[in-house]
C-alpha atoms as a PDB file:
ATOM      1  CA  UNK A   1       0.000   0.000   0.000  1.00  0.00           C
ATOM      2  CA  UNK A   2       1.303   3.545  -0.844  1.00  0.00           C
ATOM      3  CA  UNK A   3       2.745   5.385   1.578  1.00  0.00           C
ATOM      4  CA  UNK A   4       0.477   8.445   0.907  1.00  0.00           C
ATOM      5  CA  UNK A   5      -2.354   6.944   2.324  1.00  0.00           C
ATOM      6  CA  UNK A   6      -3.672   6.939   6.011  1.00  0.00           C
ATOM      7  CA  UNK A   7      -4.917   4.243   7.437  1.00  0.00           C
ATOM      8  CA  UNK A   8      -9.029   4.753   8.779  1.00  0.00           C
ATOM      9  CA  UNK A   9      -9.857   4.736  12.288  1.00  0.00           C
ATOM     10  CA  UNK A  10     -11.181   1.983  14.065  1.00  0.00           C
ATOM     11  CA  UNK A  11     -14.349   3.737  14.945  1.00  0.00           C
ATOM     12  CA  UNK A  12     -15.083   4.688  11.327  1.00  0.00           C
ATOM     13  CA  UNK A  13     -14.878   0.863   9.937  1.00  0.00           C
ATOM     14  CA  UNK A  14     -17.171   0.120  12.871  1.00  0.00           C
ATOM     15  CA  UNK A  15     -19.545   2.670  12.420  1.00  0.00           C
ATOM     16  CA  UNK A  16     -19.949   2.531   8.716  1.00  0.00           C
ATOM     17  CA  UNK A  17     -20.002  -1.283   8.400  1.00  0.00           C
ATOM     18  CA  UNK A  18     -22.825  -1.219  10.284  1.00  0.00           C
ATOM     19  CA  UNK A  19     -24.428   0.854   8.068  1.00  0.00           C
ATOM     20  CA  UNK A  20     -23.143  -0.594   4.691  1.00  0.00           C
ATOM     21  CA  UNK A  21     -25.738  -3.354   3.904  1.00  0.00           C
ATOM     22  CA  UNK A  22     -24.462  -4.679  -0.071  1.00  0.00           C
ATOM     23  CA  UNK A  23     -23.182  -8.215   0.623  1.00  0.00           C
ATOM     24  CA  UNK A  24     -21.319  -8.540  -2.508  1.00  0.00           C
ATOM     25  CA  UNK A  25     -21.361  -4.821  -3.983  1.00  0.00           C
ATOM     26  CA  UNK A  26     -19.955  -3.361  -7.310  1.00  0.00           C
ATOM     27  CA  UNK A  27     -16.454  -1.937  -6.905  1.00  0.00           C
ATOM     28  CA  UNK A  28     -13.650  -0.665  -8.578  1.00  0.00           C
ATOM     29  CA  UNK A  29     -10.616   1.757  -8.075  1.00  0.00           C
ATOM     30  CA  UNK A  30     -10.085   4.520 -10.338  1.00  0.00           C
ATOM     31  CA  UNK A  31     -10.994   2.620 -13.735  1.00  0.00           C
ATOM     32  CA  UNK A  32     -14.784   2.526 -13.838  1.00  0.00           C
ATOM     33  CA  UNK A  33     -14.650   0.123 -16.768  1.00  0.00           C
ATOM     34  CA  UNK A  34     -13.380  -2.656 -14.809  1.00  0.00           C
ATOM     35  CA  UNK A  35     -16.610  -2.319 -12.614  1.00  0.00           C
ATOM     36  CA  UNK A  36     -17.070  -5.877 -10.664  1.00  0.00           C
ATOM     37  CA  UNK A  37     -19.040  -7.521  -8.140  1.00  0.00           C
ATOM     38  CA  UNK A  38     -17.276  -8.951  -5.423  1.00  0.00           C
ATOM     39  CA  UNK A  39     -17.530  -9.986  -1.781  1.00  0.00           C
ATOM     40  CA  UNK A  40     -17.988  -7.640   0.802  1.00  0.00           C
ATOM     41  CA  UNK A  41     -14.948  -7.924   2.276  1.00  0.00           C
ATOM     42  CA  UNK A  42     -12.979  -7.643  -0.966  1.00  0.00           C
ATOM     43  CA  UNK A  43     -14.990  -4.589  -2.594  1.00  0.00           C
ATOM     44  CA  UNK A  44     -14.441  -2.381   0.998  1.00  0.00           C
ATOM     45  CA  UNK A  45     -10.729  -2.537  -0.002  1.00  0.00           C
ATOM     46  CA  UNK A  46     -11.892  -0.519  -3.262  1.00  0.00           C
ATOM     47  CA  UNK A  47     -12.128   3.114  -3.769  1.00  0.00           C
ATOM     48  CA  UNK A  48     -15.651   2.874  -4.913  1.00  0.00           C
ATOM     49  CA  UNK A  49     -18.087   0.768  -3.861  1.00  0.00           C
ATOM     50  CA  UNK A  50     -21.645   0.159  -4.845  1.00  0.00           C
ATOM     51  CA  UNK A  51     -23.891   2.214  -2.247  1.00  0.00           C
ATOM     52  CA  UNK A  52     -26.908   0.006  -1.756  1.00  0.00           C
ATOM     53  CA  UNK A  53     -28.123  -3.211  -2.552  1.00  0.00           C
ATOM     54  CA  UNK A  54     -30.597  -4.371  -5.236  1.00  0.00           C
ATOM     55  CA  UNK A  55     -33.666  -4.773  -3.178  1.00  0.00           C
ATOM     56  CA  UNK A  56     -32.871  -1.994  -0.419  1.00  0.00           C
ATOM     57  CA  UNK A  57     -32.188   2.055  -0.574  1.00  0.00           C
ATOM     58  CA  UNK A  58     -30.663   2.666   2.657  1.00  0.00           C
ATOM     59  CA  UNK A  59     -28.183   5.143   1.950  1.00  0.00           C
ATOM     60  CA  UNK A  60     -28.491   8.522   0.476  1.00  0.00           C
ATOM     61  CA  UNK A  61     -25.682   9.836  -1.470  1.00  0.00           C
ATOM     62  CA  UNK A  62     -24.754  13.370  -2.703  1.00  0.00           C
ATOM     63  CA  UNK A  63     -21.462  14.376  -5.104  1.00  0.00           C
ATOM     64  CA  UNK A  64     -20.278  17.949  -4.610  1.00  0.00           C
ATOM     65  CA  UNK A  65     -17.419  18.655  -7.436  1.00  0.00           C
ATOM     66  CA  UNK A  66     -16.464  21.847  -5.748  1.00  0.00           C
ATOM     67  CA  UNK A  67     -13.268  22.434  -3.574  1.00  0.00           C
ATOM     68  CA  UNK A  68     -15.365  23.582  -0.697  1.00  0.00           C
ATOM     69  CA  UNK A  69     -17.380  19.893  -0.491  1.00  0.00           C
ATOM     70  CA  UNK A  70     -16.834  19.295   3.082  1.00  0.00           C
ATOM     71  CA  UNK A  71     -18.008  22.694   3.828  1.00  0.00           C
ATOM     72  CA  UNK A  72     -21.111  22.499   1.577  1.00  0.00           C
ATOM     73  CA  UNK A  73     -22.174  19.242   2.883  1.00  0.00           C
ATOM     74  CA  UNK A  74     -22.504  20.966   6.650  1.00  0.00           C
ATOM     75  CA  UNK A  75     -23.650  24.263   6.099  1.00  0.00           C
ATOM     76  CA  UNK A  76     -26.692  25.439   6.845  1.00  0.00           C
ATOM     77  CA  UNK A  77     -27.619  21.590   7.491  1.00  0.00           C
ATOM     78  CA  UNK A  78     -29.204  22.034  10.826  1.00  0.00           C
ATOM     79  CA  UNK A  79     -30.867  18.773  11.661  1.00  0.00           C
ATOM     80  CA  UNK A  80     -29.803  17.572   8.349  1.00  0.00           C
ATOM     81  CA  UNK A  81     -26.056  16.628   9.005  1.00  0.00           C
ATOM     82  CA  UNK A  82     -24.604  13.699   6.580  1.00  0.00           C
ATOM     83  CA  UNK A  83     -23.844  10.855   8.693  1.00  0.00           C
ATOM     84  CA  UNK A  84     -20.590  10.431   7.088  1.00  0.00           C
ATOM     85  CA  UNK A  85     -18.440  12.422   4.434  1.00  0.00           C
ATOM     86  CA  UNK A  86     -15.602  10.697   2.197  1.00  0.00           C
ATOM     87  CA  UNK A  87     -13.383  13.806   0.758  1.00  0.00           C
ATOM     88  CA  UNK A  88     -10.754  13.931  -1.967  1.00  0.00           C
ATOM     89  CA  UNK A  89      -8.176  15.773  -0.502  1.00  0.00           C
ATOM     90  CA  UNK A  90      -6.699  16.860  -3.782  1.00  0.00           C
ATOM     91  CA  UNK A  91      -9.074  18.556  -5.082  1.00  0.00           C
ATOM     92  CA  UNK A  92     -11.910  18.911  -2.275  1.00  0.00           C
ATOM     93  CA  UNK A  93     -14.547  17.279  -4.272  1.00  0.00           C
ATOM     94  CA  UNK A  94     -16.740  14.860  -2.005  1.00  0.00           C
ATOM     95  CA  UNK A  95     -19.494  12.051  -0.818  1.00  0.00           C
ATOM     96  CA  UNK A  96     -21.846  13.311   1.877  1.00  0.00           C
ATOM     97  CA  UNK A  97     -24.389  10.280   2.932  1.00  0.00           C
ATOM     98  CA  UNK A  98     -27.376   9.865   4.603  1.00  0.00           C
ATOM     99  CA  UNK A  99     -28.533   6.811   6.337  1.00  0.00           C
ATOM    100  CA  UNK A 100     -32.043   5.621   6.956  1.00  0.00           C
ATOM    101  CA  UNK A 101     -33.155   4.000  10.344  1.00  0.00           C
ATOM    102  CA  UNK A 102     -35.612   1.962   7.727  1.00  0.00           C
ATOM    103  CA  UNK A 103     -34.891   1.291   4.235  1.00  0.00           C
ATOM    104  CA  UNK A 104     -37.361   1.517   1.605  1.00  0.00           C
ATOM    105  CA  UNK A 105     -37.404  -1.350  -0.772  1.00  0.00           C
ATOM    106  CA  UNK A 106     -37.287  -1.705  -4.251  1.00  0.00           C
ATOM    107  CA  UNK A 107     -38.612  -4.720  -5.340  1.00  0.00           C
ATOM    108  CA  UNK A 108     -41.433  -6.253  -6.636  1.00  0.00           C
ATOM    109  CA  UNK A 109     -43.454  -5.822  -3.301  1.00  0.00           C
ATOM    110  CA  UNK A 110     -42.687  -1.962  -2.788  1.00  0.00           C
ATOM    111  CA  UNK A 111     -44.938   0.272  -2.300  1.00  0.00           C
ATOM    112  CA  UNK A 112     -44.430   3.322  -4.906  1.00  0.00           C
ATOM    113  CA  UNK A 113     -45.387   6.105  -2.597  1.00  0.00           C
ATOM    114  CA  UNK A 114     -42.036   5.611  -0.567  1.00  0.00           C
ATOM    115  CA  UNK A 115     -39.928   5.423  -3.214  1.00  0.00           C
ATOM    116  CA  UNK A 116     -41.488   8.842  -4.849  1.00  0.00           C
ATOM    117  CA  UNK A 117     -40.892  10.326  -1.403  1.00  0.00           C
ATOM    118  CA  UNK A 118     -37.250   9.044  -1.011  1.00  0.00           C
ATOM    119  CA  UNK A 119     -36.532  10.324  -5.088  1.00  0.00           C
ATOM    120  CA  UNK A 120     -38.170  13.637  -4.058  1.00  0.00           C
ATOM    121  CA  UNK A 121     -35.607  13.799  -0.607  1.00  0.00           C
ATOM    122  CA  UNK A 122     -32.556  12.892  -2.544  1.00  0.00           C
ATOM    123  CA  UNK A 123     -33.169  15.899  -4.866  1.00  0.00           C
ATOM    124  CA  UNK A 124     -33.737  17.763  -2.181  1.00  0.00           C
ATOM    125  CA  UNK A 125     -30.717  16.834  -0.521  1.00  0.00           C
ATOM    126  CA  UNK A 126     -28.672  17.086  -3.668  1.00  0.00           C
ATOM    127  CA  UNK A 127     -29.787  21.095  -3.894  1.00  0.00           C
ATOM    128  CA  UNK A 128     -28.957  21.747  -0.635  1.00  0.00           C
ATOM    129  CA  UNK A 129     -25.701  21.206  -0.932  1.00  0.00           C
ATOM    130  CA  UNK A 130     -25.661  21.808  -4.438  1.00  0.00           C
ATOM    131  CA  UNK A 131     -24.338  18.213  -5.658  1.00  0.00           C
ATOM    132  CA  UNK A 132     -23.801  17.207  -9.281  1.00  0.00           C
ATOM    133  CA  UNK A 133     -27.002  16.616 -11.270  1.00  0.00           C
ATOM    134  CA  UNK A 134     -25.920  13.743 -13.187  1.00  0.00           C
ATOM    135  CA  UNK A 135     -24.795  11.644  -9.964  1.00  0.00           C
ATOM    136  CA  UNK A 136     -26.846   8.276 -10.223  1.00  0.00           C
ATOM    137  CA  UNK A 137     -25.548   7.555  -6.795  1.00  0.00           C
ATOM    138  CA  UNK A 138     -24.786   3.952  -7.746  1.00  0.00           C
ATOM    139  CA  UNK A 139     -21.131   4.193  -7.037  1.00  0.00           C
ATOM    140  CA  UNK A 140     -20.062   6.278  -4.124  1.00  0.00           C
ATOM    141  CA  UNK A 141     -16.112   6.852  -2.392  1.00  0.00           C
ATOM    142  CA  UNK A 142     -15.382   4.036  -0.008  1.00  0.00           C
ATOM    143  CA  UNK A 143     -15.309   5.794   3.323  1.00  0.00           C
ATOM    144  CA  UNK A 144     -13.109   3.113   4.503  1.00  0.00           C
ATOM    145  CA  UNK A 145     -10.436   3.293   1.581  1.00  0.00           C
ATOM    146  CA  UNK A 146      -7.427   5.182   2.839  1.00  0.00           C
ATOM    147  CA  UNK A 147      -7.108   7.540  -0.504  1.00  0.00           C
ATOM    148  CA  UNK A 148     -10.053   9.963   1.387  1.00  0.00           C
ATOM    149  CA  UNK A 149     -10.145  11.632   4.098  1.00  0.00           C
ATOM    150  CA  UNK A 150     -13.365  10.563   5.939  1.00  0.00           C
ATOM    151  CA  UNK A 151     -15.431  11.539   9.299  1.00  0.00           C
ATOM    152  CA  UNK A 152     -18.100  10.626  11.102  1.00  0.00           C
ATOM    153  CA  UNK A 153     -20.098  13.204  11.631  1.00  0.00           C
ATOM    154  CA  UNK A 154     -23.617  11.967  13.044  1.00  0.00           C
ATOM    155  CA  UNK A 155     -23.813   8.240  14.603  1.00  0.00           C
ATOM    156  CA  UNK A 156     -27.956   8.898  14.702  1.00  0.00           C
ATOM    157  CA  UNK A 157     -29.557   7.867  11.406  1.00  0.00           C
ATOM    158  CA  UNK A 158     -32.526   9.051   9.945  1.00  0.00           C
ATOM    159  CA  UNK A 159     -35.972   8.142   9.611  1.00  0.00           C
ATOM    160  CA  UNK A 160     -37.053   9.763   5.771  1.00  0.00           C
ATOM    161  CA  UNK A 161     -39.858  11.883   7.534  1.00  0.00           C
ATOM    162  CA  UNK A 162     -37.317  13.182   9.501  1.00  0.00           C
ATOM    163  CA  UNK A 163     -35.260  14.602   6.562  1.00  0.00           C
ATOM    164  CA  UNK A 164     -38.484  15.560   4.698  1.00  0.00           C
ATOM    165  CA  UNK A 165     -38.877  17.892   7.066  1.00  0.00           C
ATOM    166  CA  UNK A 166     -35.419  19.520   7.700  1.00  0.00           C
ATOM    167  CA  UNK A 167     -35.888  20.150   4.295  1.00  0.00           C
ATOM    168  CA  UNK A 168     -38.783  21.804   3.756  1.00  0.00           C
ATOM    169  CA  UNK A 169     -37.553  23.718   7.001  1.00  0.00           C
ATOM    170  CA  UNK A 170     -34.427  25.008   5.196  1.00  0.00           C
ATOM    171  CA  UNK A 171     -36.601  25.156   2.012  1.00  0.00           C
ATOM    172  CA  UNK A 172     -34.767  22.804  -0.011  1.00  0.00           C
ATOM    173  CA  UNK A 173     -37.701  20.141  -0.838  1.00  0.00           C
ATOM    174  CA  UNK A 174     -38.576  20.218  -4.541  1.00  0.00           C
ATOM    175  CA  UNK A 175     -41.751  21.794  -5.451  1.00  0.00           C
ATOM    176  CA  UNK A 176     -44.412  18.937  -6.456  1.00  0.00           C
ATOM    177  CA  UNK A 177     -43.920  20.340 -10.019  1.00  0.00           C
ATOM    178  CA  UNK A 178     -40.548  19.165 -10.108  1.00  0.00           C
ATOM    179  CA  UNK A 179     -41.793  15.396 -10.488  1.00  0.00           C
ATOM    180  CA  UNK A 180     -43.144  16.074 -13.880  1.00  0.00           C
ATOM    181  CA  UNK A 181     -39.561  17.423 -15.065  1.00  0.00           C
ATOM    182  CA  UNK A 182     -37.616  15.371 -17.327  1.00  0.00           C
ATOM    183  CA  UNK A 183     -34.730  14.979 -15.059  1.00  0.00           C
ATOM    184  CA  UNK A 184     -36.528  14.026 -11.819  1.00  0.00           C
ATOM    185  CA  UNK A 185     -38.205  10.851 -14.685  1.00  0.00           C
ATOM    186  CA  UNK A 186     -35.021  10.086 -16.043  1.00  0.00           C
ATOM    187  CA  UNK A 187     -32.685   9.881 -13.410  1.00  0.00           C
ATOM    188  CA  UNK A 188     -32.011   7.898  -9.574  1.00  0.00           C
ATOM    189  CA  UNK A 189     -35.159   6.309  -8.455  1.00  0.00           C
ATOM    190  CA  UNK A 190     -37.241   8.661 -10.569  1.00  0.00           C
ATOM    191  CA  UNK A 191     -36.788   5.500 -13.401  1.00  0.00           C
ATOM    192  CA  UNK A 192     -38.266   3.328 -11.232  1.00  0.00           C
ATOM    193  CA  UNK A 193     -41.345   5.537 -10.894  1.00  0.00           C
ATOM    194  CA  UNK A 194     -41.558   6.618 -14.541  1.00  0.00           C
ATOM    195  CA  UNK A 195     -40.853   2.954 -15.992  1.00  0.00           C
ATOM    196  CA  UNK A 196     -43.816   1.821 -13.068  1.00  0.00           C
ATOM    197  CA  UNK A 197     -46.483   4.314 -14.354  1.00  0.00           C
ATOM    198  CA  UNK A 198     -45.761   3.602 -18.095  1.00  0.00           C
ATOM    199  CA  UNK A 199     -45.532   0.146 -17.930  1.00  0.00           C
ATOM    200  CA  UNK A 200     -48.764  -0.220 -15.752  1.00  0.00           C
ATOM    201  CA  UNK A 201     -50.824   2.292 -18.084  1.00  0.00           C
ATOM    202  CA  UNK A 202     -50.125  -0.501 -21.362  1.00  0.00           C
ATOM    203  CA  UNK A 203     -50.592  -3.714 -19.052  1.00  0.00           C
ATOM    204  CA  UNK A 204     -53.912  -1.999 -18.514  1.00  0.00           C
ATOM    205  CA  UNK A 205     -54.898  -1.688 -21.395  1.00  0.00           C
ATOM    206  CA  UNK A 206     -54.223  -4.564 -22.469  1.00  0.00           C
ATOM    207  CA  UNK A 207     -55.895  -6.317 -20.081  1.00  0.00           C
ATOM    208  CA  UNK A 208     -59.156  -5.269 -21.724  1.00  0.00           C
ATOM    209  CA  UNK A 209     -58.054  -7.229 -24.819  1.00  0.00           C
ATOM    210  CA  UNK A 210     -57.727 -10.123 -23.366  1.00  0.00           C
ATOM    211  CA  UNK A 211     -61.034 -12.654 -24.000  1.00  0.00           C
ATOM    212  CA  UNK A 212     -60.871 -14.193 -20.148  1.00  0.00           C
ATOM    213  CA  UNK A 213     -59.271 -14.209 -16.565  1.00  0.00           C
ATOM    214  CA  UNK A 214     -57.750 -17.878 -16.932  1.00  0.00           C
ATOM    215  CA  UNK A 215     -54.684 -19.323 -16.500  1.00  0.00           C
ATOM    216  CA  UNK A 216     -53.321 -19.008 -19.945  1.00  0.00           C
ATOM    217  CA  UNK A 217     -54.522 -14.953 -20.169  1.00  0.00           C
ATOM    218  CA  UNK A 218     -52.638 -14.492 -16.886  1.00  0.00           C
ATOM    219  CA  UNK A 219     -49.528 -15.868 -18.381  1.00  0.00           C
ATOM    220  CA  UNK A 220     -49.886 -13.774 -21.380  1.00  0.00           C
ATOM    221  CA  UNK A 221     -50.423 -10.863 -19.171  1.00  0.00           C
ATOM    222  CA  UNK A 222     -47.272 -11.657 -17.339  1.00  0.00           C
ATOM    223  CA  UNK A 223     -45.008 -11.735 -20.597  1.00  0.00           C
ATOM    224  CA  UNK A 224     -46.630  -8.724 -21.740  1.00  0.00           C
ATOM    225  CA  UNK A 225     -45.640  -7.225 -18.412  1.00  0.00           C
ATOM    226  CA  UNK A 226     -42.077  -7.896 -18.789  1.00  0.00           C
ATOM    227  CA  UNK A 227     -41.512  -7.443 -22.132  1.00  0.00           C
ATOM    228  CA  UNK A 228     -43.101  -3.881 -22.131  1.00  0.00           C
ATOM    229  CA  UNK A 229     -41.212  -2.938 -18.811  1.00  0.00           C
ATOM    230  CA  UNK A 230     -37.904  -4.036 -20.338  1.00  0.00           C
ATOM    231  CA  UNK A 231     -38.629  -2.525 -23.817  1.00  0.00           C
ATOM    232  CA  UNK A 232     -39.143   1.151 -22.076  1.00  0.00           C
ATOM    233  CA  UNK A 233     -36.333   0.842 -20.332  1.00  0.00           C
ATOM    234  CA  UNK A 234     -34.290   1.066 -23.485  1.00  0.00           C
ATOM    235  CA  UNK A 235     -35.903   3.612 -24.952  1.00  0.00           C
ATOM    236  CA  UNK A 236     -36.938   5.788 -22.225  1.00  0.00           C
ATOM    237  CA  UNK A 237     -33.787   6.345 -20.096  1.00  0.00           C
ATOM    238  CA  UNK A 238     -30.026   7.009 -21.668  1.00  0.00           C
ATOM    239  CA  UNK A 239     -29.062   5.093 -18.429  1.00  0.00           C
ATOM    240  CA  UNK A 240     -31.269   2.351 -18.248  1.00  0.00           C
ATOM    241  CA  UNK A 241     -32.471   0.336 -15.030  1.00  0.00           C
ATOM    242  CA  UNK A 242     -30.558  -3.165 -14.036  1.00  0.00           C
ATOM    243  CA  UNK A 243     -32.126  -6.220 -15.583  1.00  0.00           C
ATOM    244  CA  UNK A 244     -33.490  -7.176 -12.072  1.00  0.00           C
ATOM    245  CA  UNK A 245     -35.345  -4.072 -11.019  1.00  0.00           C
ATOM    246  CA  UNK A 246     -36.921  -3.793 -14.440  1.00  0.00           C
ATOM    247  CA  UNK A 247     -38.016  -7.844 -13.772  1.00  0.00           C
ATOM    248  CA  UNK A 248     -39.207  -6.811 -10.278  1.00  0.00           C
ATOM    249  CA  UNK A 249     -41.225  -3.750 -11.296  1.00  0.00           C
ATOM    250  CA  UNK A 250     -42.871  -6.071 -14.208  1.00  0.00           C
ATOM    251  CA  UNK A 251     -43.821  -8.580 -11.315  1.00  0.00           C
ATOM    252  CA  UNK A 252     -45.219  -5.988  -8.876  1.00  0.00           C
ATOM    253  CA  UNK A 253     -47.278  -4.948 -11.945  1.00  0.00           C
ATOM    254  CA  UNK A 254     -48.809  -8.261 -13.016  1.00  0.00           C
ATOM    255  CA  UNK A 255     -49.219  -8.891  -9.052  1.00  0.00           C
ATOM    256  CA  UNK A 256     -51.474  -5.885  -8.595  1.00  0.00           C
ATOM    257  CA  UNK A 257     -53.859  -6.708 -11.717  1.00  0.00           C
ATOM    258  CA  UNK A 258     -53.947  -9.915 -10.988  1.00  0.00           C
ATOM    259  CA  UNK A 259     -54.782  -9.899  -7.087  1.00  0.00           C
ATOM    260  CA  UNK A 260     -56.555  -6.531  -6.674  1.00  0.00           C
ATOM    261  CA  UNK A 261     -57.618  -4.965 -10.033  1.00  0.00           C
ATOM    262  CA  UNK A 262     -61.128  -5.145 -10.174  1.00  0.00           C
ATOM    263  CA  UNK A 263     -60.609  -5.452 -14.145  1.00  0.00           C
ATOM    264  CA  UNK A 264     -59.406  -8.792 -13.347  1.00  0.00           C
ATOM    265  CA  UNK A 265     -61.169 -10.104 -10.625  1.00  0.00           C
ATOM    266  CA  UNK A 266     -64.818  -9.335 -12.201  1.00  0.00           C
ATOM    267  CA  UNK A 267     -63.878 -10.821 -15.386  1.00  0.00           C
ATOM    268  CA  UNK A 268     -63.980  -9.420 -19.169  1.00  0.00           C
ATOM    269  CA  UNK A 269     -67.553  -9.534 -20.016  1.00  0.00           C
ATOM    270  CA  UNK A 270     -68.001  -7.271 -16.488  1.00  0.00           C
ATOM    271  CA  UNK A 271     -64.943  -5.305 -17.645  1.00  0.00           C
ATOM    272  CA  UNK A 272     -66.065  -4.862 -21.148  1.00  0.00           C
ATOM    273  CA  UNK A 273     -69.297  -3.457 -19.749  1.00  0.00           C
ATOM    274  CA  UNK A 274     -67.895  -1.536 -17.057  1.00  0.00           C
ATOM    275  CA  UNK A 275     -65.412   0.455 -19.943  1.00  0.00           C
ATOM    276  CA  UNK A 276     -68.676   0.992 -21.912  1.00  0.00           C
ATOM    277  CA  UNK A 277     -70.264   2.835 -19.464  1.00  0.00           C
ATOM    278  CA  UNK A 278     -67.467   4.698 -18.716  1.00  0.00           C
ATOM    279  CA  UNK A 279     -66.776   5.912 -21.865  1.00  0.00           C
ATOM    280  CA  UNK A 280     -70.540   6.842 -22.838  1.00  0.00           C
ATOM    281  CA  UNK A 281     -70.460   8.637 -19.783  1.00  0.00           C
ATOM    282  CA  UNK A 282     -67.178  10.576 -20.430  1.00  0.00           C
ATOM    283  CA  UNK A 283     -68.951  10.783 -24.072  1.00  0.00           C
ATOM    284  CA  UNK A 284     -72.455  12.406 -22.422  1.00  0.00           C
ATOM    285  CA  UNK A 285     -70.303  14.973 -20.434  1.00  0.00           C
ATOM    286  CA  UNK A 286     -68.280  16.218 -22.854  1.00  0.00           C
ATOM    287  CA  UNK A 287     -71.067  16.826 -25.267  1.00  0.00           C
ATOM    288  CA  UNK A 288     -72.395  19.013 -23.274  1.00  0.00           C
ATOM    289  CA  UNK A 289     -73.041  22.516 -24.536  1.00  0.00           C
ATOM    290  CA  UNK A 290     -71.962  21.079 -27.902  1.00  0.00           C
ATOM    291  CA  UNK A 291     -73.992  22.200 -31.191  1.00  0.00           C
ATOM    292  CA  UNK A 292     -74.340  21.267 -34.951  1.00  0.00           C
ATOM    293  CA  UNK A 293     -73.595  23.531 -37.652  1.00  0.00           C
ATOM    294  CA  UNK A 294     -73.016  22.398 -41.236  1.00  0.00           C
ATOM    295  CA  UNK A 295     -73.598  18.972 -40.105  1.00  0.00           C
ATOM    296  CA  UNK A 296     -70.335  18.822 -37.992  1.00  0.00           C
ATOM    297  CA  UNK A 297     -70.371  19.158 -33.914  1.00  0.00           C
ATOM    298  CA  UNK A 298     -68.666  22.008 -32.850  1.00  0.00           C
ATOM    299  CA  UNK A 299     -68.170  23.278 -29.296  1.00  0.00           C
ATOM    300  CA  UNK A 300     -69.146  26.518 -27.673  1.00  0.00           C
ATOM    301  CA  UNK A 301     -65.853  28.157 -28.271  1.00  0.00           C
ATOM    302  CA  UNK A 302     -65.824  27.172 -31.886  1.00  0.00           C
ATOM    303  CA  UNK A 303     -68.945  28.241 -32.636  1.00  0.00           C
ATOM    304  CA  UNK A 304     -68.491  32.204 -33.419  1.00  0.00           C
ATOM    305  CA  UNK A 305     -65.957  30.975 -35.497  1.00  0.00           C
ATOM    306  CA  UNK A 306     -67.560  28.495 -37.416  1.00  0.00           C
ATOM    307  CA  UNK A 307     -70.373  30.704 -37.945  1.00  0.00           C
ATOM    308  CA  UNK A 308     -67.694  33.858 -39.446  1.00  0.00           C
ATOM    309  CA  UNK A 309     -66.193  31.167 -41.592  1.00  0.00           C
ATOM    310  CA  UNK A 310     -69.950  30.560 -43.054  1.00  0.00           C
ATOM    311  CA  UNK A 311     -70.651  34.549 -43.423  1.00  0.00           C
ATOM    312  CA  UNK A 312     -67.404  35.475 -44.952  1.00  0.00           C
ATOM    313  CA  UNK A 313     -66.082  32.235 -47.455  1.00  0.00           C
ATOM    314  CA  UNK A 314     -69.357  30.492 -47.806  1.00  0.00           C
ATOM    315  CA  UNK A 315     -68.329  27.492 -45.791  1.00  0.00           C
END
């Protein structure tokens, strides 16, 4: 080992092993192309290290490029404090992360409300420190590896409504308009939202195409499930999901139609009825106010035009 390097304290391996939860986590040094999973043990003698498991989002990470990161990462952080802070020391630029008492899953059995609130708290920790944008926070600076200079700096972790708050306290939590931006869809956990609501809009719909509930439909349904989620995921993000989250958000999809959609559990002749009504409905109310001129339906605001068009060409 270089003689540049300092070896960490005992009380930082402690304290951040009990935090770290990935069992055999991504890793590499400074050559991201030779990315590989290993063994715990092995990848915490990396540089970089994968920051959470598949199934779990336990740790919130920021990257400030600026010289001042340390500073950034604890000012104005009042009841926000990272929990632990790996710095380069030659140039400044740094990891600030946040642990959660209780992880949120990702997997097939999440619940998506979490996961929107933990994507909306990671932006909001990202601006209030003003961290790089384009961070997926896949990869963060091994705390442990002796080429940073890390600290503890709070040994209490937080529970997400905790940080929520700070937040919106310091007035750093995203406006609820933010979640319709392309960036907050594209990137982190806002894939896994964004490939979630697309997927399950199709799988509806083509649920109504399908001729009955049995075993043969579900298994059709399933496919369609998959192959839709994993056919988005190309096209919809220029950094696209892992194989397995994609499979687990197809599965969480199928499971909900299948086990609490009412489209599936009254059957297609209900469901076919059920759409009709809706739609004729929809149909009734928007024809409200609507009038005929010329033969052709025009609405209310169309109709001083329509009627100019007749006076002045003929029409």
């Amino acid at each position: 080992m270089s003689e540049k390097y300092s070896q960490p304290t005992l009380e930082l391996s402690r304290t951040f092993e009990g935090w770290y939860l990935p069992q055999r986590p991504l890793c590499c040094d400074d050559d991201y192309s030779q990315l590989v999973r290993r063994s715990r043990t092995d990848a915490l003698r990396c540089k970089h290290v994968e920051a959470n498991p598949a199934a779990l989002v336990n740790m919130i990470v920021c990257d400030i490029d600026d010289e001042y990161g340390r500073a950034m990462a604890l000012y104005e952080h009042h009841g926000m404090r990272p929990n632990f802070i790996a710095e380069n020391p030659a140039n400044g630029h740094a990891h600030a992360g946040w642990v959660l008492t209780f992880p949120v899953p990702r997997t097939d059995l999440a619940r998506l409300k979490p996961l929107k609130l933990l994507h909306a708290t990671t932006e909001g920790l990202r601006r209030s420190c003003n961290g790089d944008e384009g961070y997926s926070g896949l990869l963060m600076k091994n705390p442990e590896h002796p080429a940073w200079e890390s600290d503890i700096i709070e040994h209490d972790t937080y529970d997400l409504e905790q940080l929520v708050q700070s937040l919106q306290e310091h007035g750093d939590m995203p406006p609820v308009s933010w979640k319709r931006t392309t960036r907050a869809r594209t990137q982190g956990l806002g894939r896994n939202c964004t490939l979630f609501d697309e997927a399950r809009t199709l799988a509806y719909r083509y649920v109504r195409r399908l001729p009955d509930r049995s075993t043969a439909s579900n298994d059709l349904l399933r496919e369609y499930a998959r192959r839709t989620c994993h056919e988005l995921n190309a096209t919809l993000f220029a950094d696209p999901l892992p194989m397995r989250e994609v499979n687990d958000i197809a599965k969480s999809i199928h499971k909900w139609i299948t086990t609490r959609s009412r489209m599936w559990r009254d059957g297609a002749v209900a469901n076919a009825a059920t759409f009709i009504a809706i739609q004729a409905a929809r149909g009734r109310k928007g024809g409200r106010g609507n009038k005929t001129i010329n033969g052709q339906r025009v609405n209310e605001f169309d109709e001083k035009f329509a009627q100019y068009a007749q006076e002045v060409f003929g029409e």
